[in-house]
C-alpha atoms as a PDB file:
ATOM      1  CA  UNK A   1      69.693-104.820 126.557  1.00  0.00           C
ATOM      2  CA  UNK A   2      73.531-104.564 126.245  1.00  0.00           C
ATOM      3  CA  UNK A   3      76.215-106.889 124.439  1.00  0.00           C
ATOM      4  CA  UNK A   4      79.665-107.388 125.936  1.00  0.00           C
ATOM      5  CA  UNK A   5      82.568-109.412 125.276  1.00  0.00           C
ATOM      6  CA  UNK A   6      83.674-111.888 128.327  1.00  0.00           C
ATOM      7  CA  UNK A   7      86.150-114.058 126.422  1.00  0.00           C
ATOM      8  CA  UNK A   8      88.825-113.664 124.008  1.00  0.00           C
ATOM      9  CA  UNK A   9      89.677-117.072 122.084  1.00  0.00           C
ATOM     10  CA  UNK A  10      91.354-118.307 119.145  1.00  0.00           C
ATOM     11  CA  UNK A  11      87.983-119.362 117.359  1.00  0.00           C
ATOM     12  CA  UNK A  12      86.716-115.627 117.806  1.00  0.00           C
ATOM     13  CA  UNK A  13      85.345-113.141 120.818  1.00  0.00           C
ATOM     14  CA  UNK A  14      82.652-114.412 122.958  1.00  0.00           C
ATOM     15  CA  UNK A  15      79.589-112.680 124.064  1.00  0.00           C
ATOM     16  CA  UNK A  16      77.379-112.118 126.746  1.00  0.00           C
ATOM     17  CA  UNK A  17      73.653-110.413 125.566  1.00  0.00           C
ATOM     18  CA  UNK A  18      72.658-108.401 129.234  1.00  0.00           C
ATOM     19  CA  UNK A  19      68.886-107.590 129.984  1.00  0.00           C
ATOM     20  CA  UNK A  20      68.290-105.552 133.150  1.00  0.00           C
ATOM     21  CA  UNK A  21      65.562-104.155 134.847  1.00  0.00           C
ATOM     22  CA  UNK A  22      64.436-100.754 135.668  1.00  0.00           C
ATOM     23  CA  UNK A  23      64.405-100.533 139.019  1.00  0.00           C
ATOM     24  CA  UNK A  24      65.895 -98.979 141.917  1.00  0.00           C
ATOM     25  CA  UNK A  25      66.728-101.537 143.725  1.00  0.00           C
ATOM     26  CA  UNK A  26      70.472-102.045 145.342  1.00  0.00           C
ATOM     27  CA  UNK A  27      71.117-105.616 144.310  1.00  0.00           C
ATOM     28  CA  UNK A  28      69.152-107.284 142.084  1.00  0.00           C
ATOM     29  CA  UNK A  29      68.503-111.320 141.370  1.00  0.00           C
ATOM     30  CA  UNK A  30      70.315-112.860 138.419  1.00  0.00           C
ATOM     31  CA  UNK A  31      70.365-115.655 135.929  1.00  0.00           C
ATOM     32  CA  UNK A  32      72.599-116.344 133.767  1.00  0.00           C
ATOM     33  CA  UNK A  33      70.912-118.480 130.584  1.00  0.00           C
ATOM     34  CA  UNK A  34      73.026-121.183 127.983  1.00  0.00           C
ATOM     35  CA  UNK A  35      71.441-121.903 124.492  1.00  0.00           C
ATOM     36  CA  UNK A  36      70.820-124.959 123.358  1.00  0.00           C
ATOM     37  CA  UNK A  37      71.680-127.186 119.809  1.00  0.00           C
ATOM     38  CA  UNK A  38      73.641-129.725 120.509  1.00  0.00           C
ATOM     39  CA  UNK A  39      77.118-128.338 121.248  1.00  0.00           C
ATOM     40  CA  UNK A  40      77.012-127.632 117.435  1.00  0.00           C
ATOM     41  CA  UNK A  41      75.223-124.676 117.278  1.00  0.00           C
ATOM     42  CA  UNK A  42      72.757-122.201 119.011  1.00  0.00           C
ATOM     43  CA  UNK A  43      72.664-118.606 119.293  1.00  0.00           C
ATOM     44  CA  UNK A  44      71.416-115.857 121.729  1.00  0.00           C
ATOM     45  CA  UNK A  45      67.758-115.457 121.186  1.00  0.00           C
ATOM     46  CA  UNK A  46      66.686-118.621 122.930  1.00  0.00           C
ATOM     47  CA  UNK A  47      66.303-117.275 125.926  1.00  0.00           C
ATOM     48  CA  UNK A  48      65.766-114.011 124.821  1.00  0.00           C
ATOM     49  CA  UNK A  49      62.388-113.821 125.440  1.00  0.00           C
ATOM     50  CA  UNK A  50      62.769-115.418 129.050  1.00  0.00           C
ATOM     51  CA  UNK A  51      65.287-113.037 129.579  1.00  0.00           C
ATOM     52  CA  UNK A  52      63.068-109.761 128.907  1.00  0.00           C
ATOM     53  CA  UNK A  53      60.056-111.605 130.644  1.00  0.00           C
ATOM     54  CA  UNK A  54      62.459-111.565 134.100  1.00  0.00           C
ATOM     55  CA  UNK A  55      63.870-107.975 133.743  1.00  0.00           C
ATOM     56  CA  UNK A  56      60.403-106.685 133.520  1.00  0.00           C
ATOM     57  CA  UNK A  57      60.014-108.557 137.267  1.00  0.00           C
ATOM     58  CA  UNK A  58      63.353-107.224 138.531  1.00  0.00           C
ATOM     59  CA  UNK A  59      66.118-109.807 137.487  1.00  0.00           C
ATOM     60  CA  UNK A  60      68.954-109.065 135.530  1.00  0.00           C
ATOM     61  CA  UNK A  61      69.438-111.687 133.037  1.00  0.00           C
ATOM     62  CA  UNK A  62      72.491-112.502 130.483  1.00  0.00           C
ATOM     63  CA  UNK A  63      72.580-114.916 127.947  1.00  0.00           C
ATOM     64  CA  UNK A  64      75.695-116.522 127.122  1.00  0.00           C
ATOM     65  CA  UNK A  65      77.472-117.087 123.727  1.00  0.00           C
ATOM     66  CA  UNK A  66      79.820-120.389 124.053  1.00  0.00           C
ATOM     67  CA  UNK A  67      81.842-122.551 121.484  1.00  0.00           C
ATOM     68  CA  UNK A  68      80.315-124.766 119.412  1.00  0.00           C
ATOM     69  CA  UNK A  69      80.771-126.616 116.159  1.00  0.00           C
ATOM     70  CA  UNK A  70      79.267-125.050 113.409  1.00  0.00           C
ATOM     71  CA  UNK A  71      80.505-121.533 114.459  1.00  0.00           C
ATOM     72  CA  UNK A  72      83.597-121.860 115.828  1.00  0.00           C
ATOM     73  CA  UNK A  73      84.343-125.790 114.844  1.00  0.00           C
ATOM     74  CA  UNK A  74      84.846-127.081 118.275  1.00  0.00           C
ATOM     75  CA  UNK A  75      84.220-130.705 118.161  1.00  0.00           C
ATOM     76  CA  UNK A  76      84.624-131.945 121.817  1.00  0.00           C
ATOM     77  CA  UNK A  77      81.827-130.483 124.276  1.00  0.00           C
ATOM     78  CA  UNK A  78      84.059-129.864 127.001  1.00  0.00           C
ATOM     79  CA  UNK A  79      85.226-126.262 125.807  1.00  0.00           C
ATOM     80  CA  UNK A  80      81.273-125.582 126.077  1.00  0.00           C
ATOM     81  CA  UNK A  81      81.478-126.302 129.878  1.00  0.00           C
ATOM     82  CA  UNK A  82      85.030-124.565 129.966  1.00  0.00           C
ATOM     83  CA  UNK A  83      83.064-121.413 128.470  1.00  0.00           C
ATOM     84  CA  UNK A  84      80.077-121.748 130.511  1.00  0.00           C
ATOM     85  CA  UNK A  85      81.696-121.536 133.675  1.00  0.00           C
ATOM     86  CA  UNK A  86      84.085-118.397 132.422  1.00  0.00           C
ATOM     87  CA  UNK A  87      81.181-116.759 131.725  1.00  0.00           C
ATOM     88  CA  UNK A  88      79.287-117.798 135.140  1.00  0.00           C
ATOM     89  CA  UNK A  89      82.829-116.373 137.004  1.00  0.00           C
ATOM     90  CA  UNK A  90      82.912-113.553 134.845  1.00  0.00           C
ATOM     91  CA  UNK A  91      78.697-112.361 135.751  1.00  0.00           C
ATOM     92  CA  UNK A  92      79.386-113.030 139.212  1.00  0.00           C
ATOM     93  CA  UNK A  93      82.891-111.289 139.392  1.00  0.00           C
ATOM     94  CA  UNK A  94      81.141-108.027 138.318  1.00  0.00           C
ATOM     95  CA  UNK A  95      77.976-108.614 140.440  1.00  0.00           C
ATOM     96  CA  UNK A  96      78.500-105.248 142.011  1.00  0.00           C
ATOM     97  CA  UNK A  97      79.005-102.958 138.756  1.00  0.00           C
ATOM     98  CA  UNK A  98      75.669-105.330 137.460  1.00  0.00           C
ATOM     99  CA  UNK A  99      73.706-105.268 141.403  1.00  0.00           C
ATOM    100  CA  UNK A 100      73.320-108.512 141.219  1.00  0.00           C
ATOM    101  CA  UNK A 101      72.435-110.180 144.550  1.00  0.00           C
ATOM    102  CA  UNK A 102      74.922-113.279 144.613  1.00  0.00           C
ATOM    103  CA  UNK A 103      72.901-114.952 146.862  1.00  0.00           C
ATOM    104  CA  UNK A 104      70.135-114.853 144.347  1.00  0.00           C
ATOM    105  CA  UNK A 105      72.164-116.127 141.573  1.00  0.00           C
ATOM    106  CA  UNK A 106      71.099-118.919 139.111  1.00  0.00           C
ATOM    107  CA  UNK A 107      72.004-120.640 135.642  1.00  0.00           C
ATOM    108  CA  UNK A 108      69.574-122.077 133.182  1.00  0.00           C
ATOM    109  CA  UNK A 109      69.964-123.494 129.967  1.00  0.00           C
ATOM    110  CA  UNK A 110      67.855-125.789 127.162  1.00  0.00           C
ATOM    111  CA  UNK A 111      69.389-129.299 126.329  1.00  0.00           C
ATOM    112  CA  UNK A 112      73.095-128.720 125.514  1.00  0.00           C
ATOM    113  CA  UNK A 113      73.126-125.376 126.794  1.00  0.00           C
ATOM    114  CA  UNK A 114      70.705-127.349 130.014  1.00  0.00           C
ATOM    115  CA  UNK A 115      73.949-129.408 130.316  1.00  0.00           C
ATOM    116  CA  UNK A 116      76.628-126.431 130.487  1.00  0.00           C
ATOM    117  CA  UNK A 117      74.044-125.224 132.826  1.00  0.00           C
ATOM    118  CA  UNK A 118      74.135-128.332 135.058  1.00  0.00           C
ATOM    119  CA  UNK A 119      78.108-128.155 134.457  1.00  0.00           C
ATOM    120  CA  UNK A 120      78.640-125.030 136.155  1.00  0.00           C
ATOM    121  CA  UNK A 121      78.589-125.872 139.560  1.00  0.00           C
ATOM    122  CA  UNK A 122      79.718-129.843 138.972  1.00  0.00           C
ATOM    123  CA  UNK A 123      82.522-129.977 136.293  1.00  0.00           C
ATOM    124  CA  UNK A 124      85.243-129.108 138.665  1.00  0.00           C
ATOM    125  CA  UNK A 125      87.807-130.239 136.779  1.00  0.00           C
ATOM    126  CA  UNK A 126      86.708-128.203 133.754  1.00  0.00           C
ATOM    127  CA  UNK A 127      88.436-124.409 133.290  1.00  0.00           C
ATOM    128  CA  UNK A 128      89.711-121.851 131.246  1.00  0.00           C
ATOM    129  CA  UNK A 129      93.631-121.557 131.866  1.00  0.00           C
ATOM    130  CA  UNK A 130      93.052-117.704 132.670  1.00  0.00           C
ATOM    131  CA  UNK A 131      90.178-118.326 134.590  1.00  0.00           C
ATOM    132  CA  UNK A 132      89.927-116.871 138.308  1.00  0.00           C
ATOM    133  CA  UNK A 133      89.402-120.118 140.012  1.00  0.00           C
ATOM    134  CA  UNK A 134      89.242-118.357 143.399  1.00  0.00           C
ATOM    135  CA  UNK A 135      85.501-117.337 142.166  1.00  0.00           C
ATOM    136  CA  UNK A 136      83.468-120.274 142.682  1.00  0.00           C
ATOM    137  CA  UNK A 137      80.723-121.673 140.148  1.00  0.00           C
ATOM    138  CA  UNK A 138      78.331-122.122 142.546  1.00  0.00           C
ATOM    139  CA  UNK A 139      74.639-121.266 141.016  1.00  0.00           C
ATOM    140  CA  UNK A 140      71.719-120.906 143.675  1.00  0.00           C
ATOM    141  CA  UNK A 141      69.438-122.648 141.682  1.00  0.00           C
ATOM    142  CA  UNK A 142      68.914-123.932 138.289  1.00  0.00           C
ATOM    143  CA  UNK A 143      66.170-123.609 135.748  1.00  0.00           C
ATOM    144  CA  UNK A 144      66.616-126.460 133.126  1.00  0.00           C
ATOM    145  CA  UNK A 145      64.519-127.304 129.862  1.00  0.00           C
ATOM    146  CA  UNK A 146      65.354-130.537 128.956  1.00  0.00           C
ATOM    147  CA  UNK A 147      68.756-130.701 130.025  1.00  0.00           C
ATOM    148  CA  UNK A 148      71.312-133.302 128.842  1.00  0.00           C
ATOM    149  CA  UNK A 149      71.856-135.347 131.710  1.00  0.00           C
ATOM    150  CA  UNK A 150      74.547-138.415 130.906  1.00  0.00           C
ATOM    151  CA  UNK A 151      77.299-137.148 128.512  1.00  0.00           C
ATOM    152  CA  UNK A 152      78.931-140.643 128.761  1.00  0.00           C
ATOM    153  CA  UNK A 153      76.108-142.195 126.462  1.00  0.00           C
ATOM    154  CA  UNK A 154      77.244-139.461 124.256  1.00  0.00           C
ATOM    155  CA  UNK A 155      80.885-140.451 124.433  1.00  0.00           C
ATOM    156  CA  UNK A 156      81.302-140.202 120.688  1.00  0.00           C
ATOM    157  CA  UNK A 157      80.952-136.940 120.473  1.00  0.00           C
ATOM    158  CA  UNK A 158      83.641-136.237 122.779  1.00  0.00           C
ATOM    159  CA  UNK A 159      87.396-136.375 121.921  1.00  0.00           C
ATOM    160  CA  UNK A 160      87.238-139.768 125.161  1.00  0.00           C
ATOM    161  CA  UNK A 161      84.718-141.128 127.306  1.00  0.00           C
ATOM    162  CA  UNK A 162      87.279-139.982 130.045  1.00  0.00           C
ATOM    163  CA  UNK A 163      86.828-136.374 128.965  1.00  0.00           C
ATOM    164  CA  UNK A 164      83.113-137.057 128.899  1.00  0.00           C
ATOM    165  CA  UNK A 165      83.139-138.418 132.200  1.00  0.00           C
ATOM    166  CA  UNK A 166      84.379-135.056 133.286  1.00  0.00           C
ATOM    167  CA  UNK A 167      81.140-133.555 131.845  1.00  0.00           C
ATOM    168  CA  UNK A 168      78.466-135.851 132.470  1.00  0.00           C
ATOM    169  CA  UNK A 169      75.562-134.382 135.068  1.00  0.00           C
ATOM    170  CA  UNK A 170      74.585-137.789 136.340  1.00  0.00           C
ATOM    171  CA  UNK A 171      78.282-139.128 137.114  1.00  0.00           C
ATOM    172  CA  UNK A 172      79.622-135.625 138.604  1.00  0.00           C
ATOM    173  CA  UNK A 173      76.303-135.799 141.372  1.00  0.00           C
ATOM    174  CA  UNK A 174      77.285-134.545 144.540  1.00  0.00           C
ATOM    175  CA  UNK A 175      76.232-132.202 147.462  1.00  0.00           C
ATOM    176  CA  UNK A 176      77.330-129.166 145.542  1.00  0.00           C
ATOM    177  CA  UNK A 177      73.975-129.757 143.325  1.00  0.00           C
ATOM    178  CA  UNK A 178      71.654-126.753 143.991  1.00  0.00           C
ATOM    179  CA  UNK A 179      68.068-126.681 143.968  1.00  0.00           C
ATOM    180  CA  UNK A 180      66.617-127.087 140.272  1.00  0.00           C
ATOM    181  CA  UNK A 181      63.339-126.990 138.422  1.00  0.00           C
ATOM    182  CA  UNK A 182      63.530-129.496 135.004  1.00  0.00           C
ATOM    183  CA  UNK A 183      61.145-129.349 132.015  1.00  0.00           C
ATOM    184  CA  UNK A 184      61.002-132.439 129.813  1.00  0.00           C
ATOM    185  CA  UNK A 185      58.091-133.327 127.268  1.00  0.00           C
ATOM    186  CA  UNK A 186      56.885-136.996 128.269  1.00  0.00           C
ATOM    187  CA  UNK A 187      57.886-138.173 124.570  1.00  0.00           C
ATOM    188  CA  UNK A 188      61.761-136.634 124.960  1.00  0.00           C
ATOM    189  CA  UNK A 189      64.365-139.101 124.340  1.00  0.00           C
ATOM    190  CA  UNK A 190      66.023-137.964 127.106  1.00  0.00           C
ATOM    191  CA  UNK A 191      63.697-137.735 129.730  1.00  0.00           C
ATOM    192  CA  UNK A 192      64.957-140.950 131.652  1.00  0.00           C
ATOM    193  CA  UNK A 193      68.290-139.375 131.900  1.00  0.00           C
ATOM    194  CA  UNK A 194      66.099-135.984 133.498  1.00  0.00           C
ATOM    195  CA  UNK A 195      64.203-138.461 135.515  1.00  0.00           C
ATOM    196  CA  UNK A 196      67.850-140.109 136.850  1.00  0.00           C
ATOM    197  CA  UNK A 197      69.445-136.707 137.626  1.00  0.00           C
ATOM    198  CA  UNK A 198      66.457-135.326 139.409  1.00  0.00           C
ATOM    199  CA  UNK A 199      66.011-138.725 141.328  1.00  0.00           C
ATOM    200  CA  UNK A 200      69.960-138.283 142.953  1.00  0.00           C
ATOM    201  CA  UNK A 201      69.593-134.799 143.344  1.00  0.00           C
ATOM    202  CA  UNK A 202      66.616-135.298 145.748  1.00  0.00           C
ATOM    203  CA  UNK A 203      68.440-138.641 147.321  1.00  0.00           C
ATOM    204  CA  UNK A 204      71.291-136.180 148.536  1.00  0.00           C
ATOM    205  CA  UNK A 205      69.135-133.552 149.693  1.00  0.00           C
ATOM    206  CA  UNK A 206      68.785-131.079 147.527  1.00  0.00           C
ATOM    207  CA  UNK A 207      64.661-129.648 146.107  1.00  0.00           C
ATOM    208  CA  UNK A 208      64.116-130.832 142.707  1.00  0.00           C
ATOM    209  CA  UNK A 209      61.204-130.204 140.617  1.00  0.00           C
ATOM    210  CA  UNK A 210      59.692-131.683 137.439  1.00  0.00           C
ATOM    211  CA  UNK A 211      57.602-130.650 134.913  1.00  0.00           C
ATOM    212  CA  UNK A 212      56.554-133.187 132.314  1.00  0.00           C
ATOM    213  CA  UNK A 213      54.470-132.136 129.202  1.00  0.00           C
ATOM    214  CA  UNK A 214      51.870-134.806 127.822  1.00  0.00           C
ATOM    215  CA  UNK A 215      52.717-136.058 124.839  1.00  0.00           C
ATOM    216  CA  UNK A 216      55.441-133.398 123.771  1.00  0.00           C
ATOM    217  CA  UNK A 217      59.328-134.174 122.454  1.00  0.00           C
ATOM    218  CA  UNK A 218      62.527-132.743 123.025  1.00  0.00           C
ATOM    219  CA  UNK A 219      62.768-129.274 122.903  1.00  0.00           C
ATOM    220  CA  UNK A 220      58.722-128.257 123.358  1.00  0.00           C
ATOM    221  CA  UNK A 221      59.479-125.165 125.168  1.00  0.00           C
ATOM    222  CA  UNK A 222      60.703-123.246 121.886  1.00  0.00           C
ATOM    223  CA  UNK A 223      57.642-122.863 120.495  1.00  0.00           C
ATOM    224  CA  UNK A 224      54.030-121.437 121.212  1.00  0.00           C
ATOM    225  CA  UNK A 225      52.076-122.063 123.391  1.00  0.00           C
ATOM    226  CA  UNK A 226      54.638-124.049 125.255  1.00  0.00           C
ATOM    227  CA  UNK A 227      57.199-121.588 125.589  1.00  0.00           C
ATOM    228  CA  UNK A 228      54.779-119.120 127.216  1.00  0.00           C
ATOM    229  CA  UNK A 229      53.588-121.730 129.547  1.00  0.00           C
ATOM    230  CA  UNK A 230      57.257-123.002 130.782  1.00  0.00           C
ATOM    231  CA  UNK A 231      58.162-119.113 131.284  1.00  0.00           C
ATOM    232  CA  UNK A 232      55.090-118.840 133.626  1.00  0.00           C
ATOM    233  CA  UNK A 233      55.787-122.315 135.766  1.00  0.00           C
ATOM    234  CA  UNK A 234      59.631-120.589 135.566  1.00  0.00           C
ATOM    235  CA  UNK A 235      58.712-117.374 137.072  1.00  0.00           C
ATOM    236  CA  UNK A 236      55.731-119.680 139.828  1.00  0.00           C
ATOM    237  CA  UNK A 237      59.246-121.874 140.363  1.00  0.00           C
ATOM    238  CA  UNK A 238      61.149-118.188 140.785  1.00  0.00           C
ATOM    239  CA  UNK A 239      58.469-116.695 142.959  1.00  0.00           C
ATOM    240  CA  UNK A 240      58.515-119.903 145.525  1.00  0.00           C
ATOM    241  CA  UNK A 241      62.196-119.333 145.585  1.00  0.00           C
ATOM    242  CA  UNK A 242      61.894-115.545 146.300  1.00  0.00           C
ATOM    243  CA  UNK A 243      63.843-114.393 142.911  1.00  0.00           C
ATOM    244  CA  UNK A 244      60.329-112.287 142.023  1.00  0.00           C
ATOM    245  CA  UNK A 245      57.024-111.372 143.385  1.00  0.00           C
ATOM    246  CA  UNK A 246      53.614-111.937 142.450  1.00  0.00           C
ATOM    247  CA  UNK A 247      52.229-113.574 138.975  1.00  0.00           C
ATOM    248  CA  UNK A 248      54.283-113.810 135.741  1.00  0.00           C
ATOM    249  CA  UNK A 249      51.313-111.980 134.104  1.00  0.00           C
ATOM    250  CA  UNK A 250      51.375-114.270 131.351  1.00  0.00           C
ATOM    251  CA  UNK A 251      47.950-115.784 130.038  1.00  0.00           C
ATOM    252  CA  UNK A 252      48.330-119.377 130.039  1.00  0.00           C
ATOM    253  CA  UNK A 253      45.326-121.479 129.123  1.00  0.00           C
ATOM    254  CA  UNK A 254      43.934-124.044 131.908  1.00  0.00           C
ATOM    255  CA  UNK A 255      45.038-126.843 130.403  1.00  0.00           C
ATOM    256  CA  UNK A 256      48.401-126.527 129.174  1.00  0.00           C
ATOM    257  CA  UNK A 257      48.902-126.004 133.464  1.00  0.00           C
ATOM    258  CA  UNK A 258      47.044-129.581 133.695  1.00  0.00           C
ATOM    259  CA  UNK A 259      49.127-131.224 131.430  1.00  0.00           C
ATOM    260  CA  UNK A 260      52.499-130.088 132.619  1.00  0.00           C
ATOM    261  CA  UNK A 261      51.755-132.709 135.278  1.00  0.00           C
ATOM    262  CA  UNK A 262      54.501-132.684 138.589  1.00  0.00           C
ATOM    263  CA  UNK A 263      56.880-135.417 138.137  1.00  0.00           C
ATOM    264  CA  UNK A 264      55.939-137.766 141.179  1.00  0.00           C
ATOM    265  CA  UNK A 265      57.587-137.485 144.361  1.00  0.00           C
END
């Protein structure tokens, strides 16, 4: 595991937290992970422990440090997106010195940092002024734990709806939505938002998955013995898409599998 800096802003350096595997292997698959916390805070280790879980089955992994409030005291969640996708261009603009497989590229992310995630490859309008823009945000798939879906109904938080608007999943749907695998707990607050995304995802062709957990809230996956059980439907959703082979080697009880029940349909 390696640190680097991607981005150079006024409210400090940005960095990127790299886990690779030990293999031999030319070019690698890669996914590129977004904390969550409400576009206030969040930090690294979130997906930490996804992150060593998929270099130990051949994909490189980084985990991405954006602006937020409490650290840097950003207060509109479009410089969030603006990072995300500098950091996306930057991973895939060194996907040879990394052997990443670009074709084999995804982004992930939990809540707000499930939003920058789904913001990658829709928020056109969103980028850095230095930004490359001739390298495309364009994820392969994406691996989201209870993703913000609408940022509109979160309009206060934003400097204008219109500058929501630019940022919100379920307005920004179009045929440049890749496949995606969503985790919600059934009690989430936000699940109907999941539920909407997923829904126009699938009506304009693209695979969507759901995972609902009985009874759970917003941001089950954190903790035990969720978290282990999301990594392992992760890495069953990875191995159907042919980022990794064979189980996750994780020992997940019977029926925490039973009641992450398939979202119908």
């Amino acid at each position: 595991m390696r640190e680097v800096i991607y981005k150079q802003t006024e409210q400090g350096d940005l960095r990127l937290r790299i886990s690779e595997p030990e293999t031999s292997e030319r070019y690698r698959p890669g996914v590129v992970f977004y904390y969550g916390g409400g576009w206030r805070g969040g930090n690294l280790d979130q997906f930490q422990a996804h992150s060593e879980h998929l270099a130990r089955h051949g994909v490189v992994a980084v985990c991405v440090e954006y602006r937020v409030e409490k650290a840097h005291g950003i207060t509109n969640p479009v410089v969030c997106v603006e990072d995300g996708r500098s950091a996306f261009r930057w991973v895939k603009a060194r996907a040879d010195e990394l052997r990443i497989d670009l074709s084999r590229l995804a982004a992930g992310g939990g809540s707000a940092g499930g939003h920058v995630a789904l913001c990658v490859p829709l928020a056109k309008e969103v980028n850095a002024p230095d930004d490359d823009l001739t390298i495309a945000c364009d994820p392969k798939l994406l691996l989201l734990f209870n993703p913000v879906g609408d940022a509109v109904a979160r309009a206060d938080r934003f400097r204008s709806e219109e500058d929501a608007r630019k940022v919100s999943p379920i307005h920004l749907m179009s045929d440049q939505i890749p496949p995606s695998i969503m985790f919600y707990g059934s009690d989430d607050w936000m699940i109907e938002e999941g539920k909407a995304v997923m829904e126009k995802s699938r009506a304009i062709g693209a695979a969507s998955e759901m995972f609902v957990a009985d009874g759970e809230k917003h941001a089950f996956f954190n903790r035990s013995p969720w978290k282990e059980t999301t990594i392992d439907l992760m890495h069953g959703y990875l191995a159907r898409q042919g980022y990794v082979e064979g189980d996750s080697g994780i020992e997940v009880e019977a029926h925490m599998h039973e009641q992450a029940l398939s979202f119908p349909g």
